[in-house]
N, C-alpha and C. Protein backbone atom coordinates (compact mmCIF):
# COMPACT_ATOMS: atom_id res chain seq x y z
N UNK A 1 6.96 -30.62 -28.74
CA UNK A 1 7.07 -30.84 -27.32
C UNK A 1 8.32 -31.66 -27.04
N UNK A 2 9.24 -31.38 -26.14
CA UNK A 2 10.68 -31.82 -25.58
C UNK A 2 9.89 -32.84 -25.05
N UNK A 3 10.88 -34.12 -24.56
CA UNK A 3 10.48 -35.70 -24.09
C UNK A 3 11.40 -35.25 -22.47
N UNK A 4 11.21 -35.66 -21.58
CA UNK A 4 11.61 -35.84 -20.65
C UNK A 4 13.18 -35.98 -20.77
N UNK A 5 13.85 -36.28 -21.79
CA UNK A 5 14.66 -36.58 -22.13
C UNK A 5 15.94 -36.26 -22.79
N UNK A 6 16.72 -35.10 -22.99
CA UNK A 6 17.51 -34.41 -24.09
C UNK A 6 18.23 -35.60 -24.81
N UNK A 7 18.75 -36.87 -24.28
CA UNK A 7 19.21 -37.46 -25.14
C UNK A 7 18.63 -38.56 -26.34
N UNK A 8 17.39 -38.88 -25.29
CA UNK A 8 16.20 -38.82 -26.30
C UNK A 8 15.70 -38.00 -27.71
N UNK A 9 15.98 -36.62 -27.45
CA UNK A 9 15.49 -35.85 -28.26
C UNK A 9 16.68 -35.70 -28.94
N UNK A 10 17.82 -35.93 -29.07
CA UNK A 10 18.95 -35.96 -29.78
C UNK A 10 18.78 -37.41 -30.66
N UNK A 11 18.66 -38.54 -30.06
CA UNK A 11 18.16 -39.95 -30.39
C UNK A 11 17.27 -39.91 -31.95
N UNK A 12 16.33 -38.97 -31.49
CA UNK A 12 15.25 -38.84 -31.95
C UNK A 12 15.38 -38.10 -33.49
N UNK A 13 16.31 -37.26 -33.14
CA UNK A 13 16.76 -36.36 -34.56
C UNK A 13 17.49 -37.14 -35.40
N UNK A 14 18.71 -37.79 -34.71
CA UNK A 14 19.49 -38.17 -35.36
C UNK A 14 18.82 -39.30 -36.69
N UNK A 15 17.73 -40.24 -35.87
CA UNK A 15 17.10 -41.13 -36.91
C UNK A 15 16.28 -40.59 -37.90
N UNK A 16 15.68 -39.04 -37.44
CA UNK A 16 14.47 -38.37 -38.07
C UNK A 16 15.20 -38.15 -39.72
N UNK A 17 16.76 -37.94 -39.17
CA UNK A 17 17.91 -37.44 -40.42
C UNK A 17 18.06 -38.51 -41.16
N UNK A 18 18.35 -39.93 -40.49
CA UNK A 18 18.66 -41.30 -41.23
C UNK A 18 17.53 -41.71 -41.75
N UNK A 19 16.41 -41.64 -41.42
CA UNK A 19 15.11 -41.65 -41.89
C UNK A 19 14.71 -41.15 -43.36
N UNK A 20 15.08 -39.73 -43.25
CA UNK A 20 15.01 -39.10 -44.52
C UNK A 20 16.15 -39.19 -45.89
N UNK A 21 17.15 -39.50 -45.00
CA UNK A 21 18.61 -39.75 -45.90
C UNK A 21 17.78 -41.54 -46.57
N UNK A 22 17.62 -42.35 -45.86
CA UNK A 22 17.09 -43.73 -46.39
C UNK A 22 15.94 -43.66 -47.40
N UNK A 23 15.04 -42.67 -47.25
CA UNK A 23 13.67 -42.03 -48.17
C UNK A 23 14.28 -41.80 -49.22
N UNK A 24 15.10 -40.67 -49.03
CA UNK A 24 16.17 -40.66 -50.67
C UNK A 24 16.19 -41.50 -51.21
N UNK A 25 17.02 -42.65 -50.64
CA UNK A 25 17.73 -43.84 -51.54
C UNK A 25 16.76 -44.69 -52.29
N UNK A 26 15.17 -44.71 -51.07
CA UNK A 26 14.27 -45.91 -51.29
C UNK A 26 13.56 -45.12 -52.75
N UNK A 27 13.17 -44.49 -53.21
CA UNK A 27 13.49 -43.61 -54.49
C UNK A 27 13.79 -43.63 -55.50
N UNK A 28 15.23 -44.21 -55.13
CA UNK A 28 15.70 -44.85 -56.45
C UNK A 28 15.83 -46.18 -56.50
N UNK A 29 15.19 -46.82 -55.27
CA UNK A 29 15.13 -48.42 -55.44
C UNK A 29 13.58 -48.56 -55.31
N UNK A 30 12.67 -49.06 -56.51
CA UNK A 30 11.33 -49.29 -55.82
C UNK A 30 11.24 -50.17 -55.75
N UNK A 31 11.78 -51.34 -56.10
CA UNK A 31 11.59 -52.86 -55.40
C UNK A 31 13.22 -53.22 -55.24
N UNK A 32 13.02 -54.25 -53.85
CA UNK A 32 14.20 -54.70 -53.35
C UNK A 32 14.58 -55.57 -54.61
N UNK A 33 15.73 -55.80 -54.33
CA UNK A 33 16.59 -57.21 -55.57
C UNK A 33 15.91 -58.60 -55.30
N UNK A 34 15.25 -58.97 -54.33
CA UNK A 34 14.86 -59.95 -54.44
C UNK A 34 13.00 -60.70 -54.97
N UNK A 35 12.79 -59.57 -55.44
CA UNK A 35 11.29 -59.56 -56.44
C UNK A 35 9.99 -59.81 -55.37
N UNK A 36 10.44 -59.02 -54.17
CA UNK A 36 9.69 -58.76 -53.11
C UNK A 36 8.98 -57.18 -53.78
N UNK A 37 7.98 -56.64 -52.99
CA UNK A 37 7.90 -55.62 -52.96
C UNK A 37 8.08 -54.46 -51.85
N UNK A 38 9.27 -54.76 -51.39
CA UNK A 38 10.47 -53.92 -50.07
C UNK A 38 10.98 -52.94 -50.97
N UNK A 39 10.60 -52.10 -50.29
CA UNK A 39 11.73 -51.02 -50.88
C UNK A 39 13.30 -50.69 -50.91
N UNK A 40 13.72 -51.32 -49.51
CA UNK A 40 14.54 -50.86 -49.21
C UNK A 40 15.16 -51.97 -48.05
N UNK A 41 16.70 -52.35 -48.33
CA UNK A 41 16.97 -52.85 -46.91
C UNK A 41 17.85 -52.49 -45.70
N UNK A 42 18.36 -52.51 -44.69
CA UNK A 42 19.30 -52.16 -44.29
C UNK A 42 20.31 -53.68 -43.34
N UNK A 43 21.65 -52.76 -43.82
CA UNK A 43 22.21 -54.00 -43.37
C UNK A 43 22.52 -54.86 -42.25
N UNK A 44 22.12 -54.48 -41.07
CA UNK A 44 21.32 -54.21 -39.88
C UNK A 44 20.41 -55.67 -39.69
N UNK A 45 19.58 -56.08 -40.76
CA UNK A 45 18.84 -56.44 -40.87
C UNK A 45 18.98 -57.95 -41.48
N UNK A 46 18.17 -58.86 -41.24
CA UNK A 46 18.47 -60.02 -41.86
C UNK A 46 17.02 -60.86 -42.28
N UNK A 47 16.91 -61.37 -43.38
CA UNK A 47 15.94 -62.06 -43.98
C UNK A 47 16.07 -63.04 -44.79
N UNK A 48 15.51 -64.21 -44.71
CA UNK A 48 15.61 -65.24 -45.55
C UNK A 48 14.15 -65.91 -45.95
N UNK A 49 14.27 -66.60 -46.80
CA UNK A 49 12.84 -67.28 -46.98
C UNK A 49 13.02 -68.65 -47.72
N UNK A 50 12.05 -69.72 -48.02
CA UNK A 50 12.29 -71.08 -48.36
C UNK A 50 11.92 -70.56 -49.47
N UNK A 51 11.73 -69.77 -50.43
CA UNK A 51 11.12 -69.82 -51.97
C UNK A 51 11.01 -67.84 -52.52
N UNK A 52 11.85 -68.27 -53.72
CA UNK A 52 11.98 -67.32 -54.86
C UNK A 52 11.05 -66.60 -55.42
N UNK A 53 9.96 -67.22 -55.75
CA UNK A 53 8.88 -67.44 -56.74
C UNK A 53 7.71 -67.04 -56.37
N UNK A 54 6.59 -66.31 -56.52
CA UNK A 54 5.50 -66.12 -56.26
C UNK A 54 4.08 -67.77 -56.56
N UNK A 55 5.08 -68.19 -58.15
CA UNK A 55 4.01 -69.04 -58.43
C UNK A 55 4.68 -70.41 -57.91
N UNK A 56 5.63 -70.49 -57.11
CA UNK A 56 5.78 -71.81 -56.17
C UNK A 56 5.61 -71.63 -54.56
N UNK A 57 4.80 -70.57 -54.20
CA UNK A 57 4.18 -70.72 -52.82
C UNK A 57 3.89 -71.72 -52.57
N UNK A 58 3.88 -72.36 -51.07
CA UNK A 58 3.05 -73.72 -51.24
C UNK A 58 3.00 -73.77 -49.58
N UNK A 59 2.47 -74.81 -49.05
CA UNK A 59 2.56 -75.15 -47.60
C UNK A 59 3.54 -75.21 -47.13
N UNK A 60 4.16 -75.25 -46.08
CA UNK A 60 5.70 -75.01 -45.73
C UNK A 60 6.56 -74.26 -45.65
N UNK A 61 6.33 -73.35 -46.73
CA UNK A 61 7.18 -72.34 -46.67
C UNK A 61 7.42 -71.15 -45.91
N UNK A 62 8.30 -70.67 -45.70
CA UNK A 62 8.92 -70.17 -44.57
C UNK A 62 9.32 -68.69 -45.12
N UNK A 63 9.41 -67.59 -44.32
CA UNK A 63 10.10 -66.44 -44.41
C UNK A 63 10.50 -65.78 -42.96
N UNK A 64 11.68 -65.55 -42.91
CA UNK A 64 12.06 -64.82 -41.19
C UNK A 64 12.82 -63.62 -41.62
N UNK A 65 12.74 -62.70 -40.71
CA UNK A 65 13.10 -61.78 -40.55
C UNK A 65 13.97 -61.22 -39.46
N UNK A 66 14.80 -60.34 -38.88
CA UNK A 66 15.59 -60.48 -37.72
C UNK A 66 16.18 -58.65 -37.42
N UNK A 67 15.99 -58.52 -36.41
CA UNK A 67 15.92 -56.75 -36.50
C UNK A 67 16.06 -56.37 -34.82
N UNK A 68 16.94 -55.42 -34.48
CA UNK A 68 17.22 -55.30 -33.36
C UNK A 68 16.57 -53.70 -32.96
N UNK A 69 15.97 -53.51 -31.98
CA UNK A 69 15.55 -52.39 -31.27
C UNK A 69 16.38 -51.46 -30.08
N UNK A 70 16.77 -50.77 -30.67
CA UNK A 70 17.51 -49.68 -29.85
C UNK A 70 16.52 -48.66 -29.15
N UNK A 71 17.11 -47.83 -27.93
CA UNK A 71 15.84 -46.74 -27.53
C UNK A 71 15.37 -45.92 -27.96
N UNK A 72 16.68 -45.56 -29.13
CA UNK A 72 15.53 -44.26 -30.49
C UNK A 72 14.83 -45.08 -31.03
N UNK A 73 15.17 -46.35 -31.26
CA UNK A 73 13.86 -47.12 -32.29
C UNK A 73 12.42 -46.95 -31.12
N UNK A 74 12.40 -47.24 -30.05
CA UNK A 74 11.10 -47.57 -29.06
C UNK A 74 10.91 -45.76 -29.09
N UNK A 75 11.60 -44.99 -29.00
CA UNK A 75 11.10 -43.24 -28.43
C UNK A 75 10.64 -42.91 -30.17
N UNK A 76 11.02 -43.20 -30.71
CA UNK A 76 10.28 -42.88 -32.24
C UNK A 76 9.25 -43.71 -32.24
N UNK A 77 9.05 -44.69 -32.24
CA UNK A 77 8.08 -45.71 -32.63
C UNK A 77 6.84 -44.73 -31.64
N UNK A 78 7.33 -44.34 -30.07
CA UNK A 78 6.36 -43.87 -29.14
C UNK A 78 5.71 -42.65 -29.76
N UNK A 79 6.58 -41.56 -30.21
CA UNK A 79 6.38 -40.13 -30.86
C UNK A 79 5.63 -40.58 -31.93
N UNK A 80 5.54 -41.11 -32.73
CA UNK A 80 5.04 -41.85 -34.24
C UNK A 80 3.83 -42.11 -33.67
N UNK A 81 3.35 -43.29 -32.97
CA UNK A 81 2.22 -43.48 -32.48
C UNK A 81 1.79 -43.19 -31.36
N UNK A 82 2.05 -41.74 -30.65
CA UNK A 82 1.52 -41.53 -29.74
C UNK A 82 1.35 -42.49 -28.42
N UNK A 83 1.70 -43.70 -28.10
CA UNK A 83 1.72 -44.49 -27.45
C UNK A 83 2.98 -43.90 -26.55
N UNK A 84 3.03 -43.33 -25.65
CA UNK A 84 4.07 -42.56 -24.35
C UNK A 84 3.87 -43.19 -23.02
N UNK A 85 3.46 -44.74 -22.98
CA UNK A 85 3.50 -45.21 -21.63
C UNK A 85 4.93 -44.81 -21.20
N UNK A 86 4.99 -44.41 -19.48
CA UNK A 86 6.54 -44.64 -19.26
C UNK A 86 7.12 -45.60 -18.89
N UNK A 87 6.39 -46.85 -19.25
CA UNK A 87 7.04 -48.25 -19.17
C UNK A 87 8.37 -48.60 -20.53
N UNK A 88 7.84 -47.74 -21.75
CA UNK A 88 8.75 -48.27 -22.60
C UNK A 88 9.57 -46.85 -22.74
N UNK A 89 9.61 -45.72 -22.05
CA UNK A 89 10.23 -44.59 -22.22
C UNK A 89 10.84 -44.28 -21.10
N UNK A 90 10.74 -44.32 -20.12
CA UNK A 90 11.50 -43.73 -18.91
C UNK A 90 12.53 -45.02 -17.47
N UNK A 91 13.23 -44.44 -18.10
CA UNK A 91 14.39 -45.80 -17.58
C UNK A 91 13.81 -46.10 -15.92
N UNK A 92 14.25 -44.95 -15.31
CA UNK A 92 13.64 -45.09 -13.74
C UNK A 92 12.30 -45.71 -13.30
N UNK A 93 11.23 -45.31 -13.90
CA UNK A 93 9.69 -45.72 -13.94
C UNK A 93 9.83 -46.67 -13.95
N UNK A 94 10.74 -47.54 -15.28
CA UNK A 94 10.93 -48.90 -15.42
C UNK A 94 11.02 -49.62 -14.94
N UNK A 95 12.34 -49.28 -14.50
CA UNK A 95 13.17 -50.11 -13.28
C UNK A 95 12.29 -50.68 -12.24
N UNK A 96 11.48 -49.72 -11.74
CA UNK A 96 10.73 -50.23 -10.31
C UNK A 96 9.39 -51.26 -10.91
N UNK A 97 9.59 -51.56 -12.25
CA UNK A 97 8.05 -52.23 -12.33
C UNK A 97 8.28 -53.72 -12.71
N UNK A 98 7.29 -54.63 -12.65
CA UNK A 98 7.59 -56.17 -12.37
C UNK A 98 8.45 -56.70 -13.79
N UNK A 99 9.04 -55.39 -14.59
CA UNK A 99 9.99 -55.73 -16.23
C UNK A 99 11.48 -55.70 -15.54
N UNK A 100 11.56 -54.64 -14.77
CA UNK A 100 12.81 -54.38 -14.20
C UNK A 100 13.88 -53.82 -15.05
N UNK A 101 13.01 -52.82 -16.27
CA UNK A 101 13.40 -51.65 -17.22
C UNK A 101 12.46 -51.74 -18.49
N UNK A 102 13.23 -50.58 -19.37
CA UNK A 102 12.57 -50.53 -20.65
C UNK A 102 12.14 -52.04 -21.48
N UNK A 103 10.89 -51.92 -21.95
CA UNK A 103 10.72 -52.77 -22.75
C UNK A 103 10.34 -51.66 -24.03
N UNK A 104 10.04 -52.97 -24.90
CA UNK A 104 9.84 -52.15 -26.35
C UNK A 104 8.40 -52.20 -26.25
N UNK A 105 7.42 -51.53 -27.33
CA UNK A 105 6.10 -51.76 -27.47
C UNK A 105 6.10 -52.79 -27.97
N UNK A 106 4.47 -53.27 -27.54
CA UNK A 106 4.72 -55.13 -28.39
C UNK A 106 4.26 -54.96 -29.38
N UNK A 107 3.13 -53.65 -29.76
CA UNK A 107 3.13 -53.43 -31.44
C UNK A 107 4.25 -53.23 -32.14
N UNK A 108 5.27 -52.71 -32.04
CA UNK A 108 6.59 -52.21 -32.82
C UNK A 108 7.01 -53.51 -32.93
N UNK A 109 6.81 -54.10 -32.24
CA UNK A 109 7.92 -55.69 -32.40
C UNK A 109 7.06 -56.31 -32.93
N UNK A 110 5.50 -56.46 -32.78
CA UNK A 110 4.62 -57.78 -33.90
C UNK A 110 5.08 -57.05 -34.94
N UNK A 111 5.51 -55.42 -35.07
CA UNK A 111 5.78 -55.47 -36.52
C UNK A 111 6.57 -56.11 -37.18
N UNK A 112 7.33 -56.96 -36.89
CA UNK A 112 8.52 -57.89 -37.52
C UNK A 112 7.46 -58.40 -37.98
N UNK A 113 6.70 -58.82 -37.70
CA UNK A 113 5.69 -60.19 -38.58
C UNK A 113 5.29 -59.44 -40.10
N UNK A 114 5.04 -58.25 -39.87
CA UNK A 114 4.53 -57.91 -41.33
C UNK A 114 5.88 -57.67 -41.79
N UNK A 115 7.04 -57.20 -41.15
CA UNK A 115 8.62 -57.20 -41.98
C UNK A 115 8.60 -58.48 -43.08
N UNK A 116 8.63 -59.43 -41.87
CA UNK A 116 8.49 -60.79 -42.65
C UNK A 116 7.86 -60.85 -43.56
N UNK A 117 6.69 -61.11 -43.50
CA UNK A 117 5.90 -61.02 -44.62
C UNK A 117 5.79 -60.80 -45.52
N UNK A 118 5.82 -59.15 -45.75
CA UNK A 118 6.86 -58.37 -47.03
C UNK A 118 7.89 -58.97 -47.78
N UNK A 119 8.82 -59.82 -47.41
CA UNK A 119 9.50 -60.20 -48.08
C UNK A 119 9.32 -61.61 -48.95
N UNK A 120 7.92 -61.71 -48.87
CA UNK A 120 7.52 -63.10 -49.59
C UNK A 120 7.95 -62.57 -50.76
N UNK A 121 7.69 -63.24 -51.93
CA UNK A 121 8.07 -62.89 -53.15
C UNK A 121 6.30 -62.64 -54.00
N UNK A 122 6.67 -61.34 -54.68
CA UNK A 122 4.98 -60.86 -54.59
C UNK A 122 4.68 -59.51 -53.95
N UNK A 123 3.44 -59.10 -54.27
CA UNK A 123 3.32 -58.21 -53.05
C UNK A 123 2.47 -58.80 -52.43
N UNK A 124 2.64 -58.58 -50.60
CA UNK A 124 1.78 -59.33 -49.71
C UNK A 124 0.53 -58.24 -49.34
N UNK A 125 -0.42 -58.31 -49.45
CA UNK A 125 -1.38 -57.62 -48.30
C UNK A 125 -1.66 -58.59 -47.42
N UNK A 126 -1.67 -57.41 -46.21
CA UNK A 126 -1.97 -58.25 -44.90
C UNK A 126 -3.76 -58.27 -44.95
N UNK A 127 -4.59 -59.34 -44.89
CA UNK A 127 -5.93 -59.68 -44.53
C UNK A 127 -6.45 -59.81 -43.28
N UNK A 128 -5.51 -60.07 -41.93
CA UNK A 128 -5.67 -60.45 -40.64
C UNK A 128 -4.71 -61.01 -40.17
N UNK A 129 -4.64 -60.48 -38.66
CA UNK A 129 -3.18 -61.20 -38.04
C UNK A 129 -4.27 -61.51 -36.80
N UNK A 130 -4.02 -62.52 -36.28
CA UNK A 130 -4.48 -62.97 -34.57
C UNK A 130 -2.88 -63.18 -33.62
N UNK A 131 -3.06 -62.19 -32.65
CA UNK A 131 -1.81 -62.25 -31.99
C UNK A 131 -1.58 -62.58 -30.56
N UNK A 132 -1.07 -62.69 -30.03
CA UNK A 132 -0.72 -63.22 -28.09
C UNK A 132 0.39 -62.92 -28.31
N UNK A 133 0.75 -62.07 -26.74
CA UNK A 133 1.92 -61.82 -25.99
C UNK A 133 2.14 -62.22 -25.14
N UNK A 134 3.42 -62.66 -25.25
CA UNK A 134 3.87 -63.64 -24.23
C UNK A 134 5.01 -63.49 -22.98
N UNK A 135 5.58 -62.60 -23.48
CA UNK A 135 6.56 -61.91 -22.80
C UNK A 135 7.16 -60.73 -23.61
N UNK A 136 7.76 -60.26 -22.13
CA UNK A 136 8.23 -58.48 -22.63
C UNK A 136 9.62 -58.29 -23.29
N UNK A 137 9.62 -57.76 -24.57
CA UNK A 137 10.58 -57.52 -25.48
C UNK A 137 11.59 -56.21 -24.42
N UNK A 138 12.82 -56.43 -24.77
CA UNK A 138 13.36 -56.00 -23.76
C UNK A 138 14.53 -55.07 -25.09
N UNK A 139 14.28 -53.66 -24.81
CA UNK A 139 15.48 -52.81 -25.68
C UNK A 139 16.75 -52.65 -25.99
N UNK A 140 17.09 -53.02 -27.11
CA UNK A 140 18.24 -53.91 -27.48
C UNK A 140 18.34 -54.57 -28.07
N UNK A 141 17.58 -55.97 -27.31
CA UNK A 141 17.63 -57.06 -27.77
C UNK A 141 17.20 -57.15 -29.73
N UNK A 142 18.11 -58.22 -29.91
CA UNK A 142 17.74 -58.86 -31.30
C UNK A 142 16.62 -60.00 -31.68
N UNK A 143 15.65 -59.69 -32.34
CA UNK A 143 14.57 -60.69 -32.53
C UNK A 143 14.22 -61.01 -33.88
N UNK A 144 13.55 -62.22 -33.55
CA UNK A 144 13.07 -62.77 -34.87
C UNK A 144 12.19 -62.97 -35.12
N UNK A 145 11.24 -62.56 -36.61
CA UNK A 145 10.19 -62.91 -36.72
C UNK A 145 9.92 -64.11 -38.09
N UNK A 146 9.26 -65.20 -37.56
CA UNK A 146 9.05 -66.44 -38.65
C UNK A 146 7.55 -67.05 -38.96
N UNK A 147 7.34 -66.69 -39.95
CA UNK A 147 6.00 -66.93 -40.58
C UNK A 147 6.12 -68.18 -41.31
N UNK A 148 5.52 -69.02 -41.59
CA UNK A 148 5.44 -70.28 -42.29
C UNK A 148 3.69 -70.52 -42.31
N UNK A 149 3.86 -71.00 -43.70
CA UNK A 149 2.43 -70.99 -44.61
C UNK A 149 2.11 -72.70 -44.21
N UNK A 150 0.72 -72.46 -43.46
CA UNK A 150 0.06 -73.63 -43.26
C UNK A 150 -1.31 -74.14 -43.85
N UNK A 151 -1.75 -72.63 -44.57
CA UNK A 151 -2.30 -73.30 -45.50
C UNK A 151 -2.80 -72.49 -46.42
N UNK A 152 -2.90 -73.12 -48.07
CA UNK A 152 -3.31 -72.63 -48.85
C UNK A 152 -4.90 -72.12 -48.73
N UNK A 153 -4.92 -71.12 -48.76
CA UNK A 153 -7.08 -70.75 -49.12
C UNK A 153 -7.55 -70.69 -50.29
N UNK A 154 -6.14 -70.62 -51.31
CA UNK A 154 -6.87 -70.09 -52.92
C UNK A 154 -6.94 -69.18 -53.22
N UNK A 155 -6.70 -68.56 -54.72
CA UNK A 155 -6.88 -67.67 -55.06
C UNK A 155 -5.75 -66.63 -54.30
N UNK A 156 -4.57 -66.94 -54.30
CA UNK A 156 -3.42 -66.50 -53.64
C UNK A 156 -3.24 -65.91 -52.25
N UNK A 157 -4.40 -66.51 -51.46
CA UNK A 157 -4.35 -66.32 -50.05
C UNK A 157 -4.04 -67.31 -49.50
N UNK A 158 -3.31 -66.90 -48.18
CA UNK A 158 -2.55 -68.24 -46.97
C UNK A 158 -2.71 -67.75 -45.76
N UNK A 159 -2.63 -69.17 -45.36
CA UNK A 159 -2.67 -68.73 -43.56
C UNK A 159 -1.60 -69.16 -43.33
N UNK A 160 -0.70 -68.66 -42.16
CA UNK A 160 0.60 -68.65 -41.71
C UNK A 160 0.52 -68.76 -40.38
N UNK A 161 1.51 -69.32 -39.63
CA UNK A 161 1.83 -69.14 -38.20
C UNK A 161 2.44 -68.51 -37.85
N UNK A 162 2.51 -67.15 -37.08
CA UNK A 162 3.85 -66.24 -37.22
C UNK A 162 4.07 -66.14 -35.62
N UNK A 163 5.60 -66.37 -35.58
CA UNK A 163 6.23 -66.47 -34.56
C UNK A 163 7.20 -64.88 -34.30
N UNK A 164 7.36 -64.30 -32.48
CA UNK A 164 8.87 -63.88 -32.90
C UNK A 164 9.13 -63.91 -31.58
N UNK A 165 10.70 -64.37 -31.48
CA UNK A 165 11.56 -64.85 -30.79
C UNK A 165 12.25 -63.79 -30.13
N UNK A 166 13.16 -64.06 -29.36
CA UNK A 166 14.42 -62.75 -28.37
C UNK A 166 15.68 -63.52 -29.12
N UNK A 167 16.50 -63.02 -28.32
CA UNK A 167 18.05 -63.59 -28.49
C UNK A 167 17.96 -64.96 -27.97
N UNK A 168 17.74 -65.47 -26.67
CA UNK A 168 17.40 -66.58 -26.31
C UNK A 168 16.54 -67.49 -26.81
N UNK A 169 15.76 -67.02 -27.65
CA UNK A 169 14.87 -68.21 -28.41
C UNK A 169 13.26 -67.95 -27.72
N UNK A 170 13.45 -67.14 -26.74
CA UNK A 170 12.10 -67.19 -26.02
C UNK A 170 10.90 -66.49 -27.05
N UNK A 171 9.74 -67.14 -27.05
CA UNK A 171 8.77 -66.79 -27.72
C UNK A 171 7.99 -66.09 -27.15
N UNK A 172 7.79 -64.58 -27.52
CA UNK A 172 7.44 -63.10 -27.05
C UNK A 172 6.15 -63.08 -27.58
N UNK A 173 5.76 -63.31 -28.79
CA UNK A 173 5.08 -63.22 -29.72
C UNK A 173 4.23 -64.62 -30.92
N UNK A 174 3.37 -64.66 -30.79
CA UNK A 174 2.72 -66.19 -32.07
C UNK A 174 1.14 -65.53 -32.39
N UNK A 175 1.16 -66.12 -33.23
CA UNK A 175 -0.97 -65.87 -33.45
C UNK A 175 -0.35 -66.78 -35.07
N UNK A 176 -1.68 -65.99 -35.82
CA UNK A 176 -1.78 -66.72 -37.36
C UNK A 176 -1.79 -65.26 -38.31
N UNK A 177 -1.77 -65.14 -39.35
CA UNK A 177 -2.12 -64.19 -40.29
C UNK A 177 -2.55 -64.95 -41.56
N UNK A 178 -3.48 -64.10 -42.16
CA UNK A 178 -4.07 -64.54 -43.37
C UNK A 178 -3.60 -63.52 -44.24
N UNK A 179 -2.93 -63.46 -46.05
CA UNK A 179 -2.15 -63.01 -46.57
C UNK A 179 -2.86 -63.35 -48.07
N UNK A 180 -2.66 -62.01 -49.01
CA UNK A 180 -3.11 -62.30 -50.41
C UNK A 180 -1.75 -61.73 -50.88
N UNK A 181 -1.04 -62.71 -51.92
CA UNK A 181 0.05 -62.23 -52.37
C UNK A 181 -0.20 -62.18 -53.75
N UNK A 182 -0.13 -60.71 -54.19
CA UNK A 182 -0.54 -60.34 -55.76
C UNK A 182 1.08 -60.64 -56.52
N UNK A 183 0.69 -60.43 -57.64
CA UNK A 183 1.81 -60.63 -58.24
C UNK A 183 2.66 -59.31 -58.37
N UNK A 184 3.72 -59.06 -58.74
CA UNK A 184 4.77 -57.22 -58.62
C UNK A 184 3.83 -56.51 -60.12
N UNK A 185 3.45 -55.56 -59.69
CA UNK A 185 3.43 -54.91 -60.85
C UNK A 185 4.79 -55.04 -61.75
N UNK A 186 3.82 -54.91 -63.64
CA UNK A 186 4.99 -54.80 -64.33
C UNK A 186 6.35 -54.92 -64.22
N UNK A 187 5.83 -52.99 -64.21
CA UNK A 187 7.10 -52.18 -63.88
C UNK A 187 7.95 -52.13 -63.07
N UNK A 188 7.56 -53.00 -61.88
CA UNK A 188 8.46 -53.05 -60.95
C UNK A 188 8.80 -54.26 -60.90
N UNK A 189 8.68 -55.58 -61.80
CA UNK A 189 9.01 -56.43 -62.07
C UNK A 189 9.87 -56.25 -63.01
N UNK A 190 10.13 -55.58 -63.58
CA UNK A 190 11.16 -55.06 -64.74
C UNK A 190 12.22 -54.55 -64.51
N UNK A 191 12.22 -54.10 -63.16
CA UNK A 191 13.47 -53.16 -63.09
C UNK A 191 14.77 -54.06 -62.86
N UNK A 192 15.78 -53.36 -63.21
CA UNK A 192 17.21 -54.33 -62.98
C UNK A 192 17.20 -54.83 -61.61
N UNK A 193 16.69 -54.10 -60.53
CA UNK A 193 17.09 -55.05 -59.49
C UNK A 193 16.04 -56.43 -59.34
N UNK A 194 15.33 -56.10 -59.57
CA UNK A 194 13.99 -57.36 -59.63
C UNK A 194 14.89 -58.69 -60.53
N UNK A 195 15.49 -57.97 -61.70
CA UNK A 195 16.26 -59.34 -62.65
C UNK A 195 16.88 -59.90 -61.99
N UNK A 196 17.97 -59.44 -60.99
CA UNK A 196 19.30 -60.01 -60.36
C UNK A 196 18.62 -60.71 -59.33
């Protein structure tokens, strides 16, 4: 089914192609270089964290993430999950409503929190996120998502505070998540990029 949209649907291909061209690559990378279990990064993208190590988790520690949303990112994210309000798809609709244009979905954007996350060192499963929205992510814009571990539960689970921000600093997004971080398999602890 065509989107209201032809440049949309051009939008839409073009990533469907970068999508699959990136699937390739992630392929031959099964864990990122930094002994996360990410497949893949792009440069686009920015992440840091307070700790290396799986077995020096501790209270405090921190991981952020930072990722910008374009309108093929929100019209894919919509096609992907069926979610086609025309608040985050149709520029005009937009315009007239109390946003005063496109916003992004606020699921696509809490997804930064599990971005984040992912990049603990380990593999993370997510156990529970509690979330509030706070304001409307606006398309384009660059945001951040920052998780910091407040507390140990044991047995390699944590609770975290996860935040994510706009360009301005404004906080869109907060709740908590609870997180079991296993250790990398082996084999994927072995590979050359895991060493470096």
């Amino acid at each position: 089914m065509a989107s209201r949209n032809p440049d949309a649907d051009a939008d839409v291909a073009e990533t469907t192609k970068t999508t699959e061209a990136t699937m390739t690559e992630m392929a031959d990378h099964p864990t990122s270089p930094n002994g996360s279990a990410v497949a893949y990064e792009d440069e686009e993208w920015t992440a840091t964290r307070s700790v290396d190590q799986r077995s020096n988790l501790a209270v405090g520690d921190t991981v952020v993430f930072e990722k910008s949303f374009s309108g093929a990112d929100v019209d894919t994210f919509a096609h992907t999950s069926g979610d086609t309000n025309r608040l985050h798809l149709d520029d005009d609709f937009a315009d007239g409503t109390r946003f005063g244009g496109r916003i992004a979905h606020g699921t696509l954007v809490s997804g930064l929190i599990s971005a984040a996350l992912a990049r603990l060192p380990g593999v993370v499963v997510y156990l529970s996120q509690d979330t509030s929205f706070h304001a409307p992510a606006s398309v384009g814009d660059r945001f951040t998502a920052e998780c910091e571990i407040v507390e140990d539960l044991g047995k390699w689970r944590y609770r975290l505070t996860t935040v994510v921000t706009d360009d301005d600093g404004q906080t869109l997004i907060d709740g908590e998540a609870v997180v079991l971080v296993d250790e990398l398999p082996t084999a994927a602890a072995e590979t050359p990029e895991a060493a470096e």
